[in-house]
N, C-alpha and C. Protein backbone atom coordinates (compact mmCIF):
# COMPACT_ATOMS: atom_id res chain seq x y z
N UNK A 1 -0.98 3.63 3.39
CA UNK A 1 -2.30 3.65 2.86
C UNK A 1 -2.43 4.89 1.98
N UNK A 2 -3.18 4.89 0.68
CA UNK A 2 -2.97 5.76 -0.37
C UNK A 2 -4.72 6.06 -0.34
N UNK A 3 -5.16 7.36 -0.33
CA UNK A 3 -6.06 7.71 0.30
C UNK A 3 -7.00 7.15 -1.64
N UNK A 4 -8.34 6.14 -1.69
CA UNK A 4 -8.61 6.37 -3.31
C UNK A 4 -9.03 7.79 -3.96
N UNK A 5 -8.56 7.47 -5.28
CA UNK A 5 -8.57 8.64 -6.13
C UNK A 5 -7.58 9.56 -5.81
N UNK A 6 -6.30 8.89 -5.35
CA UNK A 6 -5.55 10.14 -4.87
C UNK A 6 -4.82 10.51 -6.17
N UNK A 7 -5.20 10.30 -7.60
CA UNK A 7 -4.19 10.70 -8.82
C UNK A 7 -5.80 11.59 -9.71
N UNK A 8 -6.81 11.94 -8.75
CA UNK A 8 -7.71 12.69 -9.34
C UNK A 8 -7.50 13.88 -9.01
N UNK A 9 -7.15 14.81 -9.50
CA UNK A 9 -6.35 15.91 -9.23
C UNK A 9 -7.18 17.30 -9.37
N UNK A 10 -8.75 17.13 -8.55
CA UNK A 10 -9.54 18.34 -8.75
C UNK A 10 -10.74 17.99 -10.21
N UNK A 11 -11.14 19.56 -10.76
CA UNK A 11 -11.58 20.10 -11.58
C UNK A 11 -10.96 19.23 -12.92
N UNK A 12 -11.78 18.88 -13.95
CA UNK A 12 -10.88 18.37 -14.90
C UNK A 12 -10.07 17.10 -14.75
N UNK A 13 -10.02 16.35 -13.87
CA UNK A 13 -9.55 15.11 -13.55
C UNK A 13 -7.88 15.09 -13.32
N UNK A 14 -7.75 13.79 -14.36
CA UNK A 14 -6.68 14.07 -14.12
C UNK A 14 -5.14 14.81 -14.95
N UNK A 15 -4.33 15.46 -14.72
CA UNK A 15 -3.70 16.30 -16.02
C UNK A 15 -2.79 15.38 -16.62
N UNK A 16 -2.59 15.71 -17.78
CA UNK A 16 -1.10 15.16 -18.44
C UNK A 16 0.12 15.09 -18.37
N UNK A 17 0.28 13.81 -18.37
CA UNK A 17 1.75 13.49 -17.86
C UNK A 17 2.80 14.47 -18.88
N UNK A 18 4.25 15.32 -18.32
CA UNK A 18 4.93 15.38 -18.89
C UNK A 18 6.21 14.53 -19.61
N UNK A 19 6.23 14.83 -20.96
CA UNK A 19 7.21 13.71 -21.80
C UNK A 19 8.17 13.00 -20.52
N UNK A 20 8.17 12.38 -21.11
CA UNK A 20 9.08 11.05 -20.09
C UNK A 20 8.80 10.64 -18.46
N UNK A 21 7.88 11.80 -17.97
CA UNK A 21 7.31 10.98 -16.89
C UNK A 21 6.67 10.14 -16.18
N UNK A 22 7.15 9.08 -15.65
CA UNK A 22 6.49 7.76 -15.23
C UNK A 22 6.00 7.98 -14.11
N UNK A 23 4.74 8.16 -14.20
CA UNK A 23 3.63 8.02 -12.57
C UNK A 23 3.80 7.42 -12.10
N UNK A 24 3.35 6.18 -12.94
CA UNK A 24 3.54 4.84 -11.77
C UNK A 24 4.74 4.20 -10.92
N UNK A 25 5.60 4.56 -12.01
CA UNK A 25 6.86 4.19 -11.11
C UNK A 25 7.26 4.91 -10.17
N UNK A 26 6.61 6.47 -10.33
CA UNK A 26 6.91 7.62 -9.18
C UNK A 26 6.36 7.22 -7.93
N UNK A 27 4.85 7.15 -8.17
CA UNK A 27 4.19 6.39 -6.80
C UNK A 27 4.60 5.74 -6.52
N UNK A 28 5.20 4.56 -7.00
CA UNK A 28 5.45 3.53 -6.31
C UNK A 28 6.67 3.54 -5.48
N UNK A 29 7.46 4.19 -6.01
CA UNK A 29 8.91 4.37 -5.12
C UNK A 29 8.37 5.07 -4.27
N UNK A 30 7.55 6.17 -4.41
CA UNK A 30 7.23 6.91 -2.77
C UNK A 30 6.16 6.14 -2.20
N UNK A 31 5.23 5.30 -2.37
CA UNK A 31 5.04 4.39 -2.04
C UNK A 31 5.91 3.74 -0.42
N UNK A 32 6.45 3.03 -1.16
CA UNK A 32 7.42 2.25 -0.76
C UNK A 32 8.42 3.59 0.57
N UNK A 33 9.13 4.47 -0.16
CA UNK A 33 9.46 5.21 1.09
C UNK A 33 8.65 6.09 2.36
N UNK A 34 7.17 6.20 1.61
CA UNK A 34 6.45 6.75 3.08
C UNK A 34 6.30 5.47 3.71
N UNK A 35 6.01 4.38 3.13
CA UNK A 35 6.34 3.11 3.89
C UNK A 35 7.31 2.84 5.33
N UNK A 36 8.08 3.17 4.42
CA UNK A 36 9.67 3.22 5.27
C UNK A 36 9.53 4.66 6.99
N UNK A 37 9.39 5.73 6.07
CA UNK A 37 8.68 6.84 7.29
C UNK A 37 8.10 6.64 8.24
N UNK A 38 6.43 6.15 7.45
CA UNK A 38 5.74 5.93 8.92
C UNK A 38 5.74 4.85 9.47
N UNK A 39 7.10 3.61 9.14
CA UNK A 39 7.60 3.08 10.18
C UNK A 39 8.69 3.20 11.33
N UNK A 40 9.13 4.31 10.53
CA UNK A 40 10.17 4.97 11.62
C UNK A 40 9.67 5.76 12.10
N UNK A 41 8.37 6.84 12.12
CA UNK A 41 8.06 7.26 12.81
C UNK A 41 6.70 6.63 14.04
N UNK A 42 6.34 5.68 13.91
CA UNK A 42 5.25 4.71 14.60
C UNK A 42 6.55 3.92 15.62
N UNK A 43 7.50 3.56 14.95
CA UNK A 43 8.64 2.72 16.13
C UNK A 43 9.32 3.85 17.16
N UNK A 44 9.70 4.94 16.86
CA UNK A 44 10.21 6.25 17.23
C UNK A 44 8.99 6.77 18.50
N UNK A 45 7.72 6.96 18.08
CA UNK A 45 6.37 6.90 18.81
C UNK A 45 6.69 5.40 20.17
N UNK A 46 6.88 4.69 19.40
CA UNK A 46 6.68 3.46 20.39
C UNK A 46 7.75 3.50 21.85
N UNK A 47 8.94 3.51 21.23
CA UNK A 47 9.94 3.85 22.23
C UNK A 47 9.85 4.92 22.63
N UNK A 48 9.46 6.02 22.93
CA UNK A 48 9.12 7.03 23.44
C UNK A 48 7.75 6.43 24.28
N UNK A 49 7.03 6.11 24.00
CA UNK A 49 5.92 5.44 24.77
C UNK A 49 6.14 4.57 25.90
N UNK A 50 7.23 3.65 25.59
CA UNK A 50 7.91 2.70 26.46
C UNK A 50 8.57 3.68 27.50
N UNK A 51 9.49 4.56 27.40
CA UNK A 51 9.82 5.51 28.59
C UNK A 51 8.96 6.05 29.30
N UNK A 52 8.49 6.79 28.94
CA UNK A 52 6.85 7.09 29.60
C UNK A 52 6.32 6.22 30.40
N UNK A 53 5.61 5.22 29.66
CA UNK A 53 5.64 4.48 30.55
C UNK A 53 6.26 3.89 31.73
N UNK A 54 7.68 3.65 31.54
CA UNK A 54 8.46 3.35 32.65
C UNK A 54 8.78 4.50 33.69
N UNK A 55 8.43 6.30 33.36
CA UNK A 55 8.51 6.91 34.27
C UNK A 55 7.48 7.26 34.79
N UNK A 56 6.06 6.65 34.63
CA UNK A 56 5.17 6.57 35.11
C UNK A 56 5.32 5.41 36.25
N UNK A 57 5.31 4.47 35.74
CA UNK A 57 5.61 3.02 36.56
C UNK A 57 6.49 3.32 37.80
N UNK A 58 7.71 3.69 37.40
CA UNK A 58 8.77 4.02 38.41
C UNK A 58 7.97 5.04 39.59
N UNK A 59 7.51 6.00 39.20
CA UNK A 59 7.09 7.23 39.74
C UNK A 59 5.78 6.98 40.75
N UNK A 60 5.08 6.01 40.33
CA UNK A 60 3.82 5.58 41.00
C UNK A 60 4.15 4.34 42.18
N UNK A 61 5.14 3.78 41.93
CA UNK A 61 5.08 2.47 42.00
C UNK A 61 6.56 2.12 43.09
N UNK A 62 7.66 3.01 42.71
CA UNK A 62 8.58 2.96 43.29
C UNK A 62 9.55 1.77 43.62
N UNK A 63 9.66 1.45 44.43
CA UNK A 63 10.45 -0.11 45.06
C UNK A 63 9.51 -1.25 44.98
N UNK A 64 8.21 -1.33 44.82
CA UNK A 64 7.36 -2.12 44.40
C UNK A 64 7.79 -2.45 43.39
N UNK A 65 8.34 -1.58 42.44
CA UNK A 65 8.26 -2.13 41.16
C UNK A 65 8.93 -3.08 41.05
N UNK A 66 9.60 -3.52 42.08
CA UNK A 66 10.04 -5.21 41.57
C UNK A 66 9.44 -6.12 41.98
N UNK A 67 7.77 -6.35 42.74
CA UNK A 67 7.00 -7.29 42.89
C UNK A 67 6.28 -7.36 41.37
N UNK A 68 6.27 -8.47 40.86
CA UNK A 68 6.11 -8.42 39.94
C UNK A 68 4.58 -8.64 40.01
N UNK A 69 4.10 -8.95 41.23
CA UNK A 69 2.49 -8.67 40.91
C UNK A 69 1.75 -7.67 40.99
N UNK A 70 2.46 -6.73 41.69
CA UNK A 70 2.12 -5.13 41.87
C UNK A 70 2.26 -4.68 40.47
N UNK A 71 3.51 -5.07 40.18
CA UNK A 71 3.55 -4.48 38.47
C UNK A 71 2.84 -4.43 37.70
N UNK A 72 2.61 -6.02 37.80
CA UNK A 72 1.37 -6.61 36.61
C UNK A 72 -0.22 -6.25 36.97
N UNK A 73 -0.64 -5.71 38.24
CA UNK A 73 -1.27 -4.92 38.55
C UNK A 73 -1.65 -3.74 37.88
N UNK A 74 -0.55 -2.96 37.89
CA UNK A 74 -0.82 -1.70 37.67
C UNK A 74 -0.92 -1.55 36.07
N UNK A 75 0.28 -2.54 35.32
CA UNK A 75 0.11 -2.42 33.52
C UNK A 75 -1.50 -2.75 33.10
N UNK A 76 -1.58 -3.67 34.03
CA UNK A 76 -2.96 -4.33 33.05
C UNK A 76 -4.04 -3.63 33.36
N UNK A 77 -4.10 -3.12 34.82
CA UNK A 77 -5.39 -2.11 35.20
C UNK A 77 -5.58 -0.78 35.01
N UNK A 78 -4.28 -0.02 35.14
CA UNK A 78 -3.90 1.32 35.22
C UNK A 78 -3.53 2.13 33.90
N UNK A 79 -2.04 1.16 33.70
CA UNK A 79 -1.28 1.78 32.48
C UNK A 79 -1.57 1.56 31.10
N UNK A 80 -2.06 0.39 30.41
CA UNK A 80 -2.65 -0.52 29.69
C UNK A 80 -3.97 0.68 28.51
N UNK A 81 -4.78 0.98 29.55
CA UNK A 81 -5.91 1.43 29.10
C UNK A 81 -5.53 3.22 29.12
N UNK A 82 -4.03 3.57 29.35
CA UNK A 82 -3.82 5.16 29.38
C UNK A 82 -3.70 5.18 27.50
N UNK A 83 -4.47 6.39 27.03
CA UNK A 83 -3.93 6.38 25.58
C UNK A 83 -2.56 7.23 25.67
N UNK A 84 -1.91 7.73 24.52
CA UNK A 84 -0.60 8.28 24.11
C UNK A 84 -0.89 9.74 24.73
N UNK A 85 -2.04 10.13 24.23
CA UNK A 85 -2.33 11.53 24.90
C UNK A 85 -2.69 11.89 26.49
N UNK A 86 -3.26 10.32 27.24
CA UNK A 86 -3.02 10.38 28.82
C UNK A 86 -1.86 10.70 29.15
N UNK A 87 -1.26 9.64 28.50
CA UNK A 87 0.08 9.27 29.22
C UNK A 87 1.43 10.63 29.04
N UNK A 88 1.20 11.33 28.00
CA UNK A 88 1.61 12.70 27.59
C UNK A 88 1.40 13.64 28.77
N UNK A 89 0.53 13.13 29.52
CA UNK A 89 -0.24 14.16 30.55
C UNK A 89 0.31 14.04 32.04
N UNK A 90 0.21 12.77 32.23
CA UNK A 90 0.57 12.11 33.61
C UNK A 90 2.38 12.34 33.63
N UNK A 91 2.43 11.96 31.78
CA UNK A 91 4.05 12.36 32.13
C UNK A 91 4.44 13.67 32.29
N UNK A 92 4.17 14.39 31.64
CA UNK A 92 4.22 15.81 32.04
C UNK A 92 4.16 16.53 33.66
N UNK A 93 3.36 15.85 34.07
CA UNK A 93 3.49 16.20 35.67
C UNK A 93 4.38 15.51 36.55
N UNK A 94 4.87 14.40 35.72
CA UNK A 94 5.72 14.01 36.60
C UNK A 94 7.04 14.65 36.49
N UNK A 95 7.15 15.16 35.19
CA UNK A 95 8.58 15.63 34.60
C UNK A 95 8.46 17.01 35.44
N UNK A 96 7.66 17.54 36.08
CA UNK A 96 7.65 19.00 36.73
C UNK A 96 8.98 18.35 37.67
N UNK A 97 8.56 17.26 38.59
CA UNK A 97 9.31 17.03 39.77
C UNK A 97 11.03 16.48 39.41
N UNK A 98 11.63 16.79 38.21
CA UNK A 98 12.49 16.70 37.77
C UNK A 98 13.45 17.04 36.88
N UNK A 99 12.57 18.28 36.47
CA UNK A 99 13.33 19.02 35.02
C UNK A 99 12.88 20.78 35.57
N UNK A 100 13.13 21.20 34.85
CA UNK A 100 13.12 22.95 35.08
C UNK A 100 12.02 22.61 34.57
N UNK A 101 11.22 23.92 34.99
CA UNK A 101 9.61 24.25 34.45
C UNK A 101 9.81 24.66 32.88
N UNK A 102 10.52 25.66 32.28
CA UNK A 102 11.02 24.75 31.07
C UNK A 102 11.10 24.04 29.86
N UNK A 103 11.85 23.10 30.82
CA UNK A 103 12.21 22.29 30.20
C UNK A 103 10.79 20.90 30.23
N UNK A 104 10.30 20.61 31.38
CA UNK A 104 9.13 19.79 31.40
C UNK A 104 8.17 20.71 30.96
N UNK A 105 8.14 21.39 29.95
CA UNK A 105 6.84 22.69 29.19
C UNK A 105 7.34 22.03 27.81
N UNK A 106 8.84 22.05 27.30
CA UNK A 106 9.02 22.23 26.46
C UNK A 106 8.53 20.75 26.12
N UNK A 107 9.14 19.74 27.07
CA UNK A 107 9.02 18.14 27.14
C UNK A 107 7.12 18.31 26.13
N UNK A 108 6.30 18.12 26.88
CA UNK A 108 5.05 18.44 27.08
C UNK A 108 4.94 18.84 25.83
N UNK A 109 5.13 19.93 25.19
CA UNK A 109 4.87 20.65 23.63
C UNK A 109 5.68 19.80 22.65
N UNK A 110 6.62 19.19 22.59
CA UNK A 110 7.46 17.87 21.65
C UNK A 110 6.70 16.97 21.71
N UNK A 111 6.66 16.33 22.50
CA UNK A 111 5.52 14.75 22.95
C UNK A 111 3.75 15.16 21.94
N UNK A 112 3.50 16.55 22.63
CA UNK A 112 2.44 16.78 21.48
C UNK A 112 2.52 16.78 20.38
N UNK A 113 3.74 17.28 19.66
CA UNK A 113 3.62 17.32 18.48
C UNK A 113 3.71 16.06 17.97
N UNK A 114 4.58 15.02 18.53
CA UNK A 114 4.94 13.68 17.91
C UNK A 114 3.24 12.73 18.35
N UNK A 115 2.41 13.16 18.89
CA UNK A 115 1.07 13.11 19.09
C UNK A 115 0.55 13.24 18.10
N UNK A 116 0.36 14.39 17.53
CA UNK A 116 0.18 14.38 15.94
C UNK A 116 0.76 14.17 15.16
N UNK A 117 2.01 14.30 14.73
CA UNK A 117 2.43 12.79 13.68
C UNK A 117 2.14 12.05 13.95
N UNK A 118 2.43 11.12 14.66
CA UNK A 118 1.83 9.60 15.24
C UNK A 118 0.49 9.40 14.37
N UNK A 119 -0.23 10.08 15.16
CA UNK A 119 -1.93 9.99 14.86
C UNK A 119 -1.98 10.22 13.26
N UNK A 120 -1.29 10.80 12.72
CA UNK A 120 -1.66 10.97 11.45
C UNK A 120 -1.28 10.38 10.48
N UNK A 121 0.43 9.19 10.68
CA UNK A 121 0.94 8.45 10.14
C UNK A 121 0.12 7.19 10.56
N UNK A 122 -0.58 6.91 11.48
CA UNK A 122 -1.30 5.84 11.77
C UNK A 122 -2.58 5.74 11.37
N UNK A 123 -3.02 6.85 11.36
CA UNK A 123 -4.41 7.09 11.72
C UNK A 123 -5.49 7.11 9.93
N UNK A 124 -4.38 8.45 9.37
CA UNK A 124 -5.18 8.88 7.85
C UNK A 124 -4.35 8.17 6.95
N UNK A 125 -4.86 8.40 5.84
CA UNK A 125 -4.23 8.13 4.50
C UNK A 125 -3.19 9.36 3.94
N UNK A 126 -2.50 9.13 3.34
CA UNK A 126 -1.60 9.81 2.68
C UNK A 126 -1.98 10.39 0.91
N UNK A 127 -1.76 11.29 0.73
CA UNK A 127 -2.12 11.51 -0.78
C UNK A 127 -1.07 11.92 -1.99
N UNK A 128 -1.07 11.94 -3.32
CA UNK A 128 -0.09 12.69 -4.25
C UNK A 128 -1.26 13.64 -4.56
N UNK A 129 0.32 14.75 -4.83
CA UNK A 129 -0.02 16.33 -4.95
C UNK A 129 0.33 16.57 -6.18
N UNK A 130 -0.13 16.64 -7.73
CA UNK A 130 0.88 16.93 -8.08
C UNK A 130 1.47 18.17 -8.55
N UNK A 131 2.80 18.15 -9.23
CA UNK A 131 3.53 19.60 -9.08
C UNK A 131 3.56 19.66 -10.86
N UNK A 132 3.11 21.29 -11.33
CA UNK A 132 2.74 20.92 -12.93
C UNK A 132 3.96 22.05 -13.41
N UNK A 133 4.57 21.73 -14.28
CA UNK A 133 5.49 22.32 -15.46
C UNK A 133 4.56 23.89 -15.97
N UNK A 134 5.11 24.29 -16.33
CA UNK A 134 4.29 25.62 -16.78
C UNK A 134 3.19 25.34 -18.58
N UNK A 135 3.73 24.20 -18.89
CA UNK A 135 2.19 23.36 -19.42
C UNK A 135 1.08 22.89 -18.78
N UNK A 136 1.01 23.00 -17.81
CA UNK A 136 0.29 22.32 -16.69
C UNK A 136 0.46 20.56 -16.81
N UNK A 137 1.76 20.11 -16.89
CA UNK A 137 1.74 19.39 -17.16
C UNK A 137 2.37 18.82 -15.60
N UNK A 138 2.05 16.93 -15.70
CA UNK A 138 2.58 16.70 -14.39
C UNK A 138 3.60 16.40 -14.27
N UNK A 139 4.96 16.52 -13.99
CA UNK A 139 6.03 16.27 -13.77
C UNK A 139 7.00 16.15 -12.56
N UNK A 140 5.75 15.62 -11.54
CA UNK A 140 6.65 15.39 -10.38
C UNK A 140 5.08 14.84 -9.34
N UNK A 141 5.07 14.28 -8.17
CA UNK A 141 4.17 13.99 -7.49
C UNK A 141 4.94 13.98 -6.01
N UNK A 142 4.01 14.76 -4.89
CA UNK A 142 4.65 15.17 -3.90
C UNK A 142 3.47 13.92 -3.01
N UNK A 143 3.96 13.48 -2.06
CA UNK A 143 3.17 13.04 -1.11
C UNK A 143 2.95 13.86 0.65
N UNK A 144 1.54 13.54 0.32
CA UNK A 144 0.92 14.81 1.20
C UNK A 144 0.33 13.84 2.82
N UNK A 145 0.31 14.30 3.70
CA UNK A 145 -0.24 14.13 5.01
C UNK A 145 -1.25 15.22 5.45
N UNK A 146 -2.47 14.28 6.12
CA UNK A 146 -3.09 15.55 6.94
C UNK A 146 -2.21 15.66 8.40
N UNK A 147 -2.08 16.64 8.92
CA UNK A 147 -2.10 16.78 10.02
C UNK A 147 -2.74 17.90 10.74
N UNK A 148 -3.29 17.43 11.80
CA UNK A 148 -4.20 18.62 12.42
C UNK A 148 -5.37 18.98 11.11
N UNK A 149 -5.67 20.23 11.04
CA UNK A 149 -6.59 21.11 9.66
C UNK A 149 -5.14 21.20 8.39
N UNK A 150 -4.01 20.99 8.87
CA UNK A 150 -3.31 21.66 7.47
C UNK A 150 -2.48 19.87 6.75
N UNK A 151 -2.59 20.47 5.45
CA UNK A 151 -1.88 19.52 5.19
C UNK A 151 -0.58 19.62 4.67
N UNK A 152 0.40 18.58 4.80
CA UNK A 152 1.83 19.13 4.83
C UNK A 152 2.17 18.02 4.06
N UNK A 153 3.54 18.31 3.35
CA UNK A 153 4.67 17.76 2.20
C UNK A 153 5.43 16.72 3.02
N UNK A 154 5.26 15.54 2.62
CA UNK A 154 6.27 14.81 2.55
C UNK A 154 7.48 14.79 2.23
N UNK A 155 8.66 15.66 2.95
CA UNK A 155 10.03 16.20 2.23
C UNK A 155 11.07 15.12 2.43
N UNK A 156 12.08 14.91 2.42
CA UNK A 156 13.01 14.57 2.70
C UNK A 156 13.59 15.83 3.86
N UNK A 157 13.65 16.75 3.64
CA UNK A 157 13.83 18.00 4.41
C UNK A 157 12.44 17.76 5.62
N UNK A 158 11.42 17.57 5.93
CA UNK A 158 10.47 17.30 6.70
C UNK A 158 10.78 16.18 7.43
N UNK A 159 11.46 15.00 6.64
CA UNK A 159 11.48 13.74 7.41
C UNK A 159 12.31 14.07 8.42
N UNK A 160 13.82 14.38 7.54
CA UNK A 160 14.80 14.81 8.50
C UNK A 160 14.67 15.54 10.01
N UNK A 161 13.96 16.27 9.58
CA UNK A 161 13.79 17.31 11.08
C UNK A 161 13.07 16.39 11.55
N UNK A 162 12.14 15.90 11.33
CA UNK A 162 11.02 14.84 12.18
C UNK A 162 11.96 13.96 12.81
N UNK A 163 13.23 13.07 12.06
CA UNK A 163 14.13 12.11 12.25
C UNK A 163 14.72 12.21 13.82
N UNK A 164 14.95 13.50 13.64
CA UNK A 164 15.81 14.20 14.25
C UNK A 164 15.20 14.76 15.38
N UNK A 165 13.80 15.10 15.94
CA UNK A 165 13.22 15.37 17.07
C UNK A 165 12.75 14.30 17.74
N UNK A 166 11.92 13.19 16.80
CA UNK A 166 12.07 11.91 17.34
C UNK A 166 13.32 11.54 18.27
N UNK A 167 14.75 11.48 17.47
CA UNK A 167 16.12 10.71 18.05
C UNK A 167 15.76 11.66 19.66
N UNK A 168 15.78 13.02 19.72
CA UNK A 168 15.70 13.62 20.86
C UNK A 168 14.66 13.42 21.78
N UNK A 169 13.41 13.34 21.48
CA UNK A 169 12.77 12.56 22.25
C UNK A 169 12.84 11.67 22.75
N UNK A 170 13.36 10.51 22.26
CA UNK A 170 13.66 9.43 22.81
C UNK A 170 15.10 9.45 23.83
N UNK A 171 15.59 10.47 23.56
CA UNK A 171 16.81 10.81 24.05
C UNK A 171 15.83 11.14 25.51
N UNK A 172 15.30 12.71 25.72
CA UNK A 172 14.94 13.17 26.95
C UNK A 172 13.85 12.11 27.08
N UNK A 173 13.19 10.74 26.63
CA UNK A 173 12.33 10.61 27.54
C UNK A 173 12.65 9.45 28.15
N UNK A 174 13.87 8.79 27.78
CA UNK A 174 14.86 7.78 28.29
C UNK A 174 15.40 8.44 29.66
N UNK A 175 15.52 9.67 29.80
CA UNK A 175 16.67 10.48 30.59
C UNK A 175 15.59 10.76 31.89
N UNK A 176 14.41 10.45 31.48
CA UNK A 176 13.36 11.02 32.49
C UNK A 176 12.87 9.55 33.54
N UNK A 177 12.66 8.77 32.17
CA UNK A 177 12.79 7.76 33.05
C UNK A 177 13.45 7.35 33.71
N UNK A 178 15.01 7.09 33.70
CA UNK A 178 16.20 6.80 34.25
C UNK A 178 16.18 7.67 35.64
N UNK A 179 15.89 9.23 35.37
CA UNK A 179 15.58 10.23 36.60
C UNK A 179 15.09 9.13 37.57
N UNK A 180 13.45 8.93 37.18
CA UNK A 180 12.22 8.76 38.00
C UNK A 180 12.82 7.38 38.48
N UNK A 181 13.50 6.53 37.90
CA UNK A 181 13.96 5.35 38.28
C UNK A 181 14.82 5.16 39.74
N UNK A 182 15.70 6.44 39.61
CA UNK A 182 16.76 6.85 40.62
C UNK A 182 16.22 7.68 41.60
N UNK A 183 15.51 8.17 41.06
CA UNK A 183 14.85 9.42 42.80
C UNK A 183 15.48 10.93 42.12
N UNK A 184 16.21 10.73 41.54
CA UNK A 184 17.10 12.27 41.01
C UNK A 184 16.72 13.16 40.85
N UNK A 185 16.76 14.46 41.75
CA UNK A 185 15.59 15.40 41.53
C UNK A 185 17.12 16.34 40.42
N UNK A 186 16.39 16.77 39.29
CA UNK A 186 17.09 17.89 38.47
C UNK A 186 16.86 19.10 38.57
């Protein structure tokens, strides 16, 4: 979602394109790749959600969890109506009884942050920034996110690290569940 008027660029509207630069085709390719982003980061969110969930489930629920009406119990009444930021919470206390203090701190402060990406790849619109030549001319367009009060660059260098704490998240929150699944105190 492209927030409108996002090519009104302040005071003075909008500036002049520099020789040979194509806007439209610029947007549109980034377009198309924040596309790509905040679906890898909303699916990345999701499976991370799914663990959670399951080390909630496991953790509450125990050897029940294979009556499948106890289960269906607890998703539809309990777990169902937890938002991303409950469930951040409940998991967090559960991760005390299985990780170093820590390490279920550090758990807890990751999960938040992917809390706010999440929310903000889902939630707001996205904007172009653009970047001006020393004519003030436009020759490049950055795509911008709010997150939290600040707003931040759409990098390739940004995605990456994002790419890349996601993969680990999903890494430790697979590993937590699997814990809570087994009884395994760490």
């Amino acid at each position: 979602m492209i927030e409108d008027g996002a090519t009104n660029w302040g005071e003075g509207g909008s500036k002049p394109l520099a020789e040979g630069f194509d806007i439209e085709a610029r947007q549109k390719s980034i377009y198309e790749w924040v596309r790509q982003v905040r679906g890898g980061v909303l699916g990345g969110a999701f499976t991370v959600e799914r663990h959670m969930s399951a080390a909630i489930i496991y953790f509450m629920l125990g050897d029940r969890v294979k009556r499948d009406d106890v289960q269906a119990a607890f998703d539809e009444g309990l777990l169902a109506p937890l938002t991303f930021d409950r469930r951040i919470n409940v998991v967090s206390l559960i991760a005390s009884h299985f990780m170093a203090a820590d390490e279920a701190k550090t758990l807890k402060g990751d999960l938040n942050e992917l809390r706010n990406i999440r929310n903000s790849m889902a939630h707001k619109p996205f904007w172009f920034h653009p970047e001006l030549n020393d004519k003030g001319e436009v020759f490049n367009v950055v795509p911008m996110i709010q997150r939290g009060k600040a707003p931040v660059a759409l990098t390739t260098q940004f995605t990456a690290k994002l790419n890349e704490r996601i993969a680990t998240l999903i890494e430790r929150s697979s590993k937590l569940a699997e814990a809570v699944g087994k009884r395994e105190v760490g």
